[in-house]
C-alpha atoms as a PDB file:
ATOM      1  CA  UNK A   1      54.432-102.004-185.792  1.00  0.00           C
ATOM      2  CA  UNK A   2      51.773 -99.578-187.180  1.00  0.00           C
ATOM      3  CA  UNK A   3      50.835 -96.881-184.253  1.00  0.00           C
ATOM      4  CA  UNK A   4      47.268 -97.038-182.913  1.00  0.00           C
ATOM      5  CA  UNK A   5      45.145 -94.239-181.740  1.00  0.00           C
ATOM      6  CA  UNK A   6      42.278 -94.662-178.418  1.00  0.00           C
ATOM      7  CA  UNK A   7      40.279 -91.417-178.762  1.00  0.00           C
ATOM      8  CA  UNK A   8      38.271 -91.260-174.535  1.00  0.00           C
ATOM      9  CA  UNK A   9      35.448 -89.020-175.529  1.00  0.00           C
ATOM     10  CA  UNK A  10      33.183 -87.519-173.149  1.00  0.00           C
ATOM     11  CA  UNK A  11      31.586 -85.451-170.010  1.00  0.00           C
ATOM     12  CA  UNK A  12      34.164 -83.985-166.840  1.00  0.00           C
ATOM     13  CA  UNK A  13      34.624 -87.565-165.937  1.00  0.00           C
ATOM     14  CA  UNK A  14      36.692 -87.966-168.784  1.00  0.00           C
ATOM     15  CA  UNK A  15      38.095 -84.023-168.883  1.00  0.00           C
ATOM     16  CA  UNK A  16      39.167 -84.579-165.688  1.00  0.00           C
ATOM     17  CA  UNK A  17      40.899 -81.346-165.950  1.00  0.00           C
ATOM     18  CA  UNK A  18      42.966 -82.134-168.904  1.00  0.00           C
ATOM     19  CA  UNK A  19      44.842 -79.076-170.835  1.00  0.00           C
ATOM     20  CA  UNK A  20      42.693 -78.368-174.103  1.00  0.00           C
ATOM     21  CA  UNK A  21      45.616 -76.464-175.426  1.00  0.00           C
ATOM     22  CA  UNK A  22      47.354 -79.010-176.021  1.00  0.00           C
ATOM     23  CA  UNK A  23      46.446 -81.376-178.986  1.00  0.00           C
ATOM     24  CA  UNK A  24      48.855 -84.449-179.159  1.00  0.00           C
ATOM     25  CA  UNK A  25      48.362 -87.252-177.715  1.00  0.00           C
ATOM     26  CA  UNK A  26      49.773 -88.686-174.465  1.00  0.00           C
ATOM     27  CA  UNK A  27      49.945 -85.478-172.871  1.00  0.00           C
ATOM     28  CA  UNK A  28      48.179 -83.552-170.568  1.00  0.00           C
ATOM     29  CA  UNK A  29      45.470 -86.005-169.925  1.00  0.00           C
ATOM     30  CA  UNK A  30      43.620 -84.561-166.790  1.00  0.00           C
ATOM     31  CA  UNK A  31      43.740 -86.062-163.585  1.00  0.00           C
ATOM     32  CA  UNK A  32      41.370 -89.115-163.945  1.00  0.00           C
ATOM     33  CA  UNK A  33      40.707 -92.590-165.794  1.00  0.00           C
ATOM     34  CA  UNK A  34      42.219 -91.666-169.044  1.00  0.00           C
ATOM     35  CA  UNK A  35      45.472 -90.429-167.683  1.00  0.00           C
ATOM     36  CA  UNK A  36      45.254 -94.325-165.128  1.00  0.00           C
ATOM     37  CA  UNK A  37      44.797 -95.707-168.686  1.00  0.00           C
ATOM     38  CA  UNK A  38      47.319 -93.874-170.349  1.00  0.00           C
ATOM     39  CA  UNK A  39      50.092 -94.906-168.064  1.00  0.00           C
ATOM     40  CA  UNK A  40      48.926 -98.825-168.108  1.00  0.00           C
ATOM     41  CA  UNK A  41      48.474 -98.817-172.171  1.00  0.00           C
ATOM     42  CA  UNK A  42      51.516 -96.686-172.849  1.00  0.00           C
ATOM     43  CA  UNK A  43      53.908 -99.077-170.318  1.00  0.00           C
ATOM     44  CA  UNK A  44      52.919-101.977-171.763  1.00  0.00           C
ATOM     45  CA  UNK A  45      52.054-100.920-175.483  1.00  0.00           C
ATOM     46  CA  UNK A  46      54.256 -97.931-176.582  1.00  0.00           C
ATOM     47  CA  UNK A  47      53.026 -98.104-179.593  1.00  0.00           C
ATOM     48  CA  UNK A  48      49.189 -97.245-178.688  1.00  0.00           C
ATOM     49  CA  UNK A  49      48.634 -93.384-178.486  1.00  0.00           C
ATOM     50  CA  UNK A  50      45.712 -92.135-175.967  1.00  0.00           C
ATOM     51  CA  UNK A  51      43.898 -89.085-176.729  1.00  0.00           C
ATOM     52  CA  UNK A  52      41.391 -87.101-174.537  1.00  0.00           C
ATOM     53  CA  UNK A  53      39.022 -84.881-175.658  1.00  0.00           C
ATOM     54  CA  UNK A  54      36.262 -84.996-172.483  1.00  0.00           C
ATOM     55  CA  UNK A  55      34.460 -81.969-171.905  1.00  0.00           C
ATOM     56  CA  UNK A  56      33.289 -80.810-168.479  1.00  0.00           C
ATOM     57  CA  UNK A  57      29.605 -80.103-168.444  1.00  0.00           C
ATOM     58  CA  UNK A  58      28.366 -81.280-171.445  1.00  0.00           C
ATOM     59  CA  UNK A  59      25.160 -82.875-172.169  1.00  0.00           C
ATOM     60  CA  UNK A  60      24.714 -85.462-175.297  1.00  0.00           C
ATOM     61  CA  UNK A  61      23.340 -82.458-177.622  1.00  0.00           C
ATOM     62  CA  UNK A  62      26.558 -80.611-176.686  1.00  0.00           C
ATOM     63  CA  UNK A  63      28.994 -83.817-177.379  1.00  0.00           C
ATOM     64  CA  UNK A  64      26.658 -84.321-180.729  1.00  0.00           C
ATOM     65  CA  UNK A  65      27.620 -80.840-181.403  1.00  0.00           C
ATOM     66  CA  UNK A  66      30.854 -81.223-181.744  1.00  0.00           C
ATOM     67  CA  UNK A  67      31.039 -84.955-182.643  1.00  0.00           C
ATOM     68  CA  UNK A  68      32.596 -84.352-186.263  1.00  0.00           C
ATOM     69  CA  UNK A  69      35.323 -81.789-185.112  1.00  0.00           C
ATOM     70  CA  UNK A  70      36.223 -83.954-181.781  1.00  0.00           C
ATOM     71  CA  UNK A  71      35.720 -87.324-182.985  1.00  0.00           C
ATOM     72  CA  UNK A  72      34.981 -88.523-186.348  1.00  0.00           C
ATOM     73  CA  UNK A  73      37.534 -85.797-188.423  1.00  0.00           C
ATOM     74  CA  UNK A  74      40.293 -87.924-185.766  1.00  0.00           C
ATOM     75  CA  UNK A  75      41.738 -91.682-187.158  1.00  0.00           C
ATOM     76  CA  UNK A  76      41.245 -93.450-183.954  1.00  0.00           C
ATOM     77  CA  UNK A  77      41.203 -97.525-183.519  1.00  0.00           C
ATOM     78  CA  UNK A  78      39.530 -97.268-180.923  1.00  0.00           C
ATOM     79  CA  UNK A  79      36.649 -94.578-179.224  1.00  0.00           C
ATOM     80  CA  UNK A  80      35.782 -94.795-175.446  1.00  0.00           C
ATOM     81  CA  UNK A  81      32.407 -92.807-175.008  1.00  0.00           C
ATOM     82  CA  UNK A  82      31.175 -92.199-171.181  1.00  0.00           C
ATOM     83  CA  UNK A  83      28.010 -90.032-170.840  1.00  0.00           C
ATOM     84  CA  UNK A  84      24.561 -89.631-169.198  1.00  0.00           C
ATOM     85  CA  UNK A  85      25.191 -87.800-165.561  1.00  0.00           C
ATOM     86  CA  UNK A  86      24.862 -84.188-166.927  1.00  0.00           C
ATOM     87  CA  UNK A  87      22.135 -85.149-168.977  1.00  0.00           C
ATOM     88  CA  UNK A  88      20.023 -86.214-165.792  1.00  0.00           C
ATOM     89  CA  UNK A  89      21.541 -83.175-163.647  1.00  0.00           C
ATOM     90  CA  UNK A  90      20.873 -80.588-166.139  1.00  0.00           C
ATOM     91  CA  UNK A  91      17.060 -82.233-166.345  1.00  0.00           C
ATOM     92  CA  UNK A  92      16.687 -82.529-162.696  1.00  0.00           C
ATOM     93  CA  UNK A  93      17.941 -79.428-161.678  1.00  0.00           C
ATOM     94  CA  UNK A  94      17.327 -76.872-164.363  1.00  0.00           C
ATOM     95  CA  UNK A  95      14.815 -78.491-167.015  1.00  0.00           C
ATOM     96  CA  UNK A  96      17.261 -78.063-169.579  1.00  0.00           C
ATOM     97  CA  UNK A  97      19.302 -81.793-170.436  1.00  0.00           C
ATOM     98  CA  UNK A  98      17.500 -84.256-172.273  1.00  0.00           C
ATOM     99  CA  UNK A  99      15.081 -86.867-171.051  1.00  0.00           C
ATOM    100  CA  UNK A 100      15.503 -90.100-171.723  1.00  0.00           C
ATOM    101  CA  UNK A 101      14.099 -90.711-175.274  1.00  0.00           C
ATOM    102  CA  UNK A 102      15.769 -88.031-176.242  1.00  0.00           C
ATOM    103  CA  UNK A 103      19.177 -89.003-175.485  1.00  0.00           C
ATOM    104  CA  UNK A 104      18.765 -92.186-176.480  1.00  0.00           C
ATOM    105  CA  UNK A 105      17.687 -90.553-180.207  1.00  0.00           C
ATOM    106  CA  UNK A 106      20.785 -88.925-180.094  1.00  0.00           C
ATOM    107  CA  UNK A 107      23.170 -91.183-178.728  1.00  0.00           C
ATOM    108  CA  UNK A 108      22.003 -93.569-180.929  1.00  0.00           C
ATOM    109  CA  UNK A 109      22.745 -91.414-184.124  1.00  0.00           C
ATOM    110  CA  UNK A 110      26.355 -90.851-182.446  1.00  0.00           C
ATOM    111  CA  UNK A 111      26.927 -94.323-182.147  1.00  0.00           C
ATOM    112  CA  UNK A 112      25.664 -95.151-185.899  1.00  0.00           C
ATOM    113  CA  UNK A 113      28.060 -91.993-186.916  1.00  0.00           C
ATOM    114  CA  UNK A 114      31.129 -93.597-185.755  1.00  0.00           C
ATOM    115  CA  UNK A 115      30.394 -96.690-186.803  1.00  0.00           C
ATOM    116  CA  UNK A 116      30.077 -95.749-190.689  1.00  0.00           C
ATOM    117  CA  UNK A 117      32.873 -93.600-190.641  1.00  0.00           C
ATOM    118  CA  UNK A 118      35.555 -96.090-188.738  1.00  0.00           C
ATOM    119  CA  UNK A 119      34.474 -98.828-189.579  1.00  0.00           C
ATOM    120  CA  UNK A 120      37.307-100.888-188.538  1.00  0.00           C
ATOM    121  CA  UNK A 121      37.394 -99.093-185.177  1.00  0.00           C
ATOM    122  CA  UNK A 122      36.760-100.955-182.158  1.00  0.00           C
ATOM    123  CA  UNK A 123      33.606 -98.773-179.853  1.00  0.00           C
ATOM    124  CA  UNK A 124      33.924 -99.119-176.126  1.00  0.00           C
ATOM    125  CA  UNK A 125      30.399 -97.904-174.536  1.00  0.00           C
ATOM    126  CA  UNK A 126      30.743 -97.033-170.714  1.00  0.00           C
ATOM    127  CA  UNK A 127      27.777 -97.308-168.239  1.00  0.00           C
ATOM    128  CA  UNK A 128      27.154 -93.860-166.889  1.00  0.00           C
ATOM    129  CA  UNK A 129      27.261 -93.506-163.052  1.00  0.00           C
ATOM    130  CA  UNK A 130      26.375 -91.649-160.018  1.00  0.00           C
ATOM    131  CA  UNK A 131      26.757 -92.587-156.026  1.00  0.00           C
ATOM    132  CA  UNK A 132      25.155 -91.687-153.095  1.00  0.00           C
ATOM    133  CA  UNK A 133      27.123 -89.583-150.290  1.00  0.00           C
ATOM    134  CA  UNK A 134      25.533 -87.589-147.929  1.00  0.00           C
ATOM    135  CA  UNK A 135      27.284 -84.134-148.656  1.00  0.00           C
ATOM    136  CA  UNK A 136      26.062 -82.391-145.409  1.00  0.00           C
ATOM    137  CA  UNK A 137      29.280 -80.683-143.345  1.00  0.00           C
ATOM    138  CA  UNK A 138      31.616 -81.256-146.686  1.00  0.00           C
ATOM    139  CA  UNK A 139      32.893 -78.739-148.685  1.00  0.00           C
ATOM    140  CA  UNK A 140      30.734 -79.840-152.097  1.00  0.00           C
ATOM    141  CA  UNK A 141      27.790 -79.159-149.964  1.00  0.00           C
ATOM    142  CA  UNK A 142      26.714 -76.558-153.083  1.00  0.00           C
ATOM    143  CA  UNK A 143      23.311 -74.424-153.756  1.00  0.00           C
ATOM    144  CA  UNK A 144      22.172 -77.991-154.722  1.00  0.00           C
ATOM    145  CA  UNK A 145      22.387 -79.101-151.255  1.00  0.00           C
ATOM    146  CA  UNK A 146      21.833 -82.553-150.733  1.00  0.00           C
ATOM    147  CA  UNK A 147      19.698 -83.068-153.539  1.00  0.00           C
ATOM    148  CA  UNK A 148      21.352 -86.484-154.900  1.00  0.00           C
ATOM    149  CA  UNK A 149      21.154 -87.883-151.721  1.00  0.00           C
ATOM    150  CA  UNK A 150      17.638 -86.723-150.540  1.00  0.00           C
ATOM    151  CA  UNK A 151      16.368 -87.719-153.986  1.00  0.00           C
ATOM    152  CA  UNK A 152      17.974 -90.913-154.531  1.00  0.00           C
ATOM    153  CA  UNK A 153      15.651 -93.051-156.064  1.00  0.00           C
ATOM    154  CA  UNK A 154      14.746 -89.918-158.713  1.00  0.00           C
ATOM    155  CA  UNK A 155      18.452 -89.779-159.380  1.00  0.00           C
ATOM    156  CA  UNK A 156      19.456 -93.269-159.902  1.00  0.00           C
ATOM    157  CA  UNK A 157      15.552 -94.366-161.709  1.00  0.00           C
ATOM    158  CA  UNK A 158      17.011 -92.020-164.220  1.00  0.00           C
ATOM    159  CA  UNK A 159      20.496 -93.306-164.169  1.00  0.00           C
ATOM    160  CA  UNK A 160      19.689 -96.685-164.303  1.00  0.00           C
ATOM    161  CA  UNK A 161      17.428 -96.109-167.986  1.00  0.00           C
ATOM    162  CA  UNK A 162      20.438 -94.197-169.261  1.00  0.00           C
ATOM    163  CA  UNK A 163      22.498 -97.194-168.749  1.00  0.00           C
ATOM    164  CA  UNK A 164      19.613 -99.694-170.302  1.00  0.00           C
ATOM    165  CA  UNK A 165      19.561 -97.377-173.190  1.00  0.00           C
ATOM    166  CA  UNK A 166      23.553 -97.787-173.653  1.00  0.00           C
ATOM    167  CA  UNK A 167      23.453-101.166-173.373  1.00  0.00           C
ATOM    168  CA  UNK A 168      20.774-101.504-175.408  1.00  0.00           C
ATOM    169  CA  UNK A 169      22.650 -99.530-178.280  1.00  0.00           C
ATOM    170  CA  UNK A 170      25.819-101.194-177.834  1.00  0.00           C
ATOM    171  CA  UNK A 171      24.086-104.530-178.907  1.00  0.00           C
ATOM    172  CA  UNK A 172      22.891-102.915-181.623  1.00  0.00           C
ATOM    173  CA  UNK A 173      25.990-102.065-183.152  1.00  0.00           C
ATOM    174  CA  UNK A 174      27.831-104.439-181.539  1.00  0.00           C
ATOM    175  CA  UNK A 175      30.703-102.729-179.157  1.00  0.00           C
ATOM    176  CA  UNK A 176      31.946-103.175-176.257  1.00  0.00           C
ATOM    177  CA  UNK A 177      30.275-102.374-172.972  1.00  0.00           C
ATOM    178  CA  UNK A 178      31.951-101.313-169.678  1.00  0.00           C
ATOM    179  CA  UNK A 179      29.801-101.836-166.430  1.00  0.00           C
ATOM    180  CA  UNK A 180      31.147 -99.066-164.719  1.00  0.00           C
ATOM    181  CA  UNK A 181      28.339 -98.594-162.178  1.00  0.00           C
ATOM    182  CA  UNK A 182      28.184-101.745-161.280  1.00  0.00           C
ATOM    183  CA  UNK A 183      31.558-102.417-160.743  1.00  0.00           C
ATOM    184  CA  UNK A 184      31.527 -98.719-158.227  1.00  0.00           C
ATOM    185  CA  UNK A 185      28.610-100.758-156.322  1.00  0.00           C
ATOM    186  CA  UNK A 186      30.331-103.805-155.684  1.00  0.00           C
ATOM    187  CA  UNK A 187      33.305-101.995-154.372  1.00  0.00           C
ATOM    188  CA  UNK A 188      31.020-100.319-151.959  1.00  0.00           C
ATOM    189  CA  UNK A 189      31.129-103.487-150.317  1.00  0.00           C
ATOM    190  CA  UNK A 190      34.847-103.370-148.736  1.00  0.00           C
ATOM    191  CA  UNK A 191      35.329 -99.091-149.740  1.00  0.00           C
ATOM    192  CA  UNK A 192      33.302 -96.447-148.189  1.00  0.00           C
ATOM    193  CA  UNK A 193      31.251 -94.502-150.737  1.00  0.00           C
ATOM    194  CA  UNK A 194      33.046 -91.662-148.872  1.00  0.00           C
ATOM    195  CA  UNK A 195      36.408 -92.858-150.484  1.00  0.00           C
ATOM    196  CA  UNK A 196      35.213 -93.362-153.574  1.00  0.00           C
ATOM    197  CA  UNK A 197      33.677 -90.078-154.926  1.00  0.00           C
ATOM    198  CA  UNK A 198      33.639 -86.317-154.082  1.00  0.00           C
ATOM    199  CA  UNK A 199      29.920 -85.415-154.676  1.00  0.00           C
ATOM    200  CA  UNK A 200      27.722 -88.280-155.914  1.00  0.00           C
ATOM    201  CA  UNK A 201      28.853 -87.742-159.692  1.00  0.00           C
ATOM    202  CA  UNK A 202      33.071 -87.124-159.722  1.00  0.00           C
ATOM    203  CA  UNK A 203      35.454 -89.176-158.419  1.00  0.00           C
ATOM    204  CA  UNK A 204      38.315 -89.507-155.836  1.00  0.00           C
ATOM    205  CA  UNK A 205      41.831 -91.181-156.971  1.00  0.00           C
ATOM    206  CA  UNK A 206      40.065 -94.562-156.127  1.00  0.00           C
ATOM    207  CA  UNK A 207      36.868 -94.291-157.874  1.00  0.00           C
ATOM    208  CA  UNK A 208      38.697 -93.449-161.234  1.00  0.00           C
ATOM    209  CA  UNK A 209      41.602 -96.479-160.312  1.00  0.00           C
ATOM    210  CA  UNK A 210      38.138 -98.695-160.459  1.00  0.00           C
ATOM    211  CA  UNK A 211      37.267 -97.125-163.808  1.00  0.00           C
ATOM    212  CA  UNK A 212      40.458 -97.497-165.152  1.00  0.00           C
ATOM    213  CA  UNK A 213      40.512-101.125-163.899  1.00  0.00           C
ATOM    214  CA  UNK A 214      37.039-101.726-165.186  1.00  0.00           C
ATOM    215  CA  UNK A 215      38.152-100.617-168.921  1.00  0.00           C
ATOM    216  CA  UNK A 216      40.958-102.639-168.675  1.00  0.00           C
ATOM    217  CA  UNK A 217      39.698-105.782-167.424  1.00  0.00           C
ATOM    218  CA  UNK A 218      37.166-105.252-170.576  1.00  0.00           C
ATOM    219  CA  UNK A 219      39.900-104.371-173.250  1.00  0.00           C
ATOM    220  CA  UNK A 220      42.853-105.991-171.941  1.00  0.00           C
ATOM    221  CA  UNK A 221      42.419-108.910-174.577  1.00  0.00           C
ATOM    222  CA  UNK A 222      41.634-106.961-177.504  1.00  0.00           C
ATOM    223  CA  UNK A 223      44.861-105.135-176.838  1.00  0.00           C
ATOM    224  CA  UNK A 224      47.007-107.922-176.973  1.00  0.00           C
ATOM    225  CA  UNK A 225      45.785-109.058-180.329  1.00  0.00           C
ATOM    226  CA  UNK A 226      46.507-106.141-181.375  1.00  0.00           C
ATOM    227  CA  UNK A 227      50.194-106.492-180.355  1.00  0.00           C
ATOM    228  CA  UNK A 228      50.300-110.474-181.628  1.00  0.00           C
ATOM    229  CA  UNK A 229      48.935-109.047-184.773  1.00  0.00           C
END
């Protein structure tokens, strides 16, 4: 059977502290959804390779930056894209991500990009997220402060258009979309928010388990055509 390739592109969610020294795939894949996927995929399709190329911190214009190096010069079968938090943070806090018409512009283009290039590939869009935990008397209690919390309905206005833009663009070119957020808000209802993330934007072992889960749940079938193919 012919060896596939998922390429998880993205923001420190994805990074999750992965080693960028290391180029193959299957291998050092950070400490977060990917790696959750990796070991699912890889036990039950050997044959599927998972590469990780997240980058902490950056905002679409910095992903866009590097888009042909990191994602389309790579022969992937499938690309997982999650971003939108630093975009808002970055905006919020310093004036310097990109507001909402402006990453969808971009994002947009990225999407088209990939498209034309692989055009076989399959495109997995994932809802960007962010929860809210009242840092005070923790040790993420930053120079931000509490800002997330205090400012809730700022913070997730914003979130929620960034996720209405993604979903908007994966009907438009017709891939997949993962409701991550919404899937972290229903588990709210039986796991503190506490439990889930660290500081309103990255996430504890069980926050990414429900990311992972999320993808698969989404994906699941497409991978087993693959294998009946």
């Amino acid at each position: 059977m012919d060896r596939k390739l998922i390429l998880f592109q993205g923001d420190s969610i994805t990074d999750a502290g992965r080693n960028r020294n290391i180029k193959e795939a299957n291998s050092s894949l950070g400490h977060g959804f990917v790696t959750m996927l990796a070991g699912k995929i890889g036990s039950e399709y050997p044959w599927i390779d998972v590469m990780n190329k997240g980058v902490g911190g950056n905002r679409i214009a910095d992903i866009y930056g590097r888009w042909q190096e990191d994602t389309l010069n790579i022969k992937f079968d499938m690309l997982s894209f999650l971003s939108g938090i630093n975009d808002i943070g970055f905006g919020i806090r310093m004036g310097i991500g990109s507001d909402a018409k402006r990453f969808e512009f971009i994002y947009d283009r990225m999407i088209y990009e990939a498209v034309e290039s692989h055009p076989n590939a399959v495109i997995v869009l994932g809802q960007p997220f962010i929860l809210r935990k009242n840092l005070t008397n923790t040790v993420y209690f930053t120079e931000w402060k509490n800002d997330i919390y205090v400012d809730w309905n700022i913070w997730s206005s914003e979130m929620k258009r960034r996720g209405e833009i993604i979903q908007k663009i994966s009907e438009k070119y017709h891939t997949m979309y993962v409701p991550f957020w919404d899937m972290l808000i229903k588990a709210q209802e039986r796991i503190p928010v506490e439990q889930l993330t660290l500081d309103c934007i990255h996430l504890t072992a069980a926050g990414n388990y429900i990311l992972a889960q999320t993808w698969w749940d989404m994906t699941k079938k497409l991978l087993k055509n693959w294998a009946d193919v």
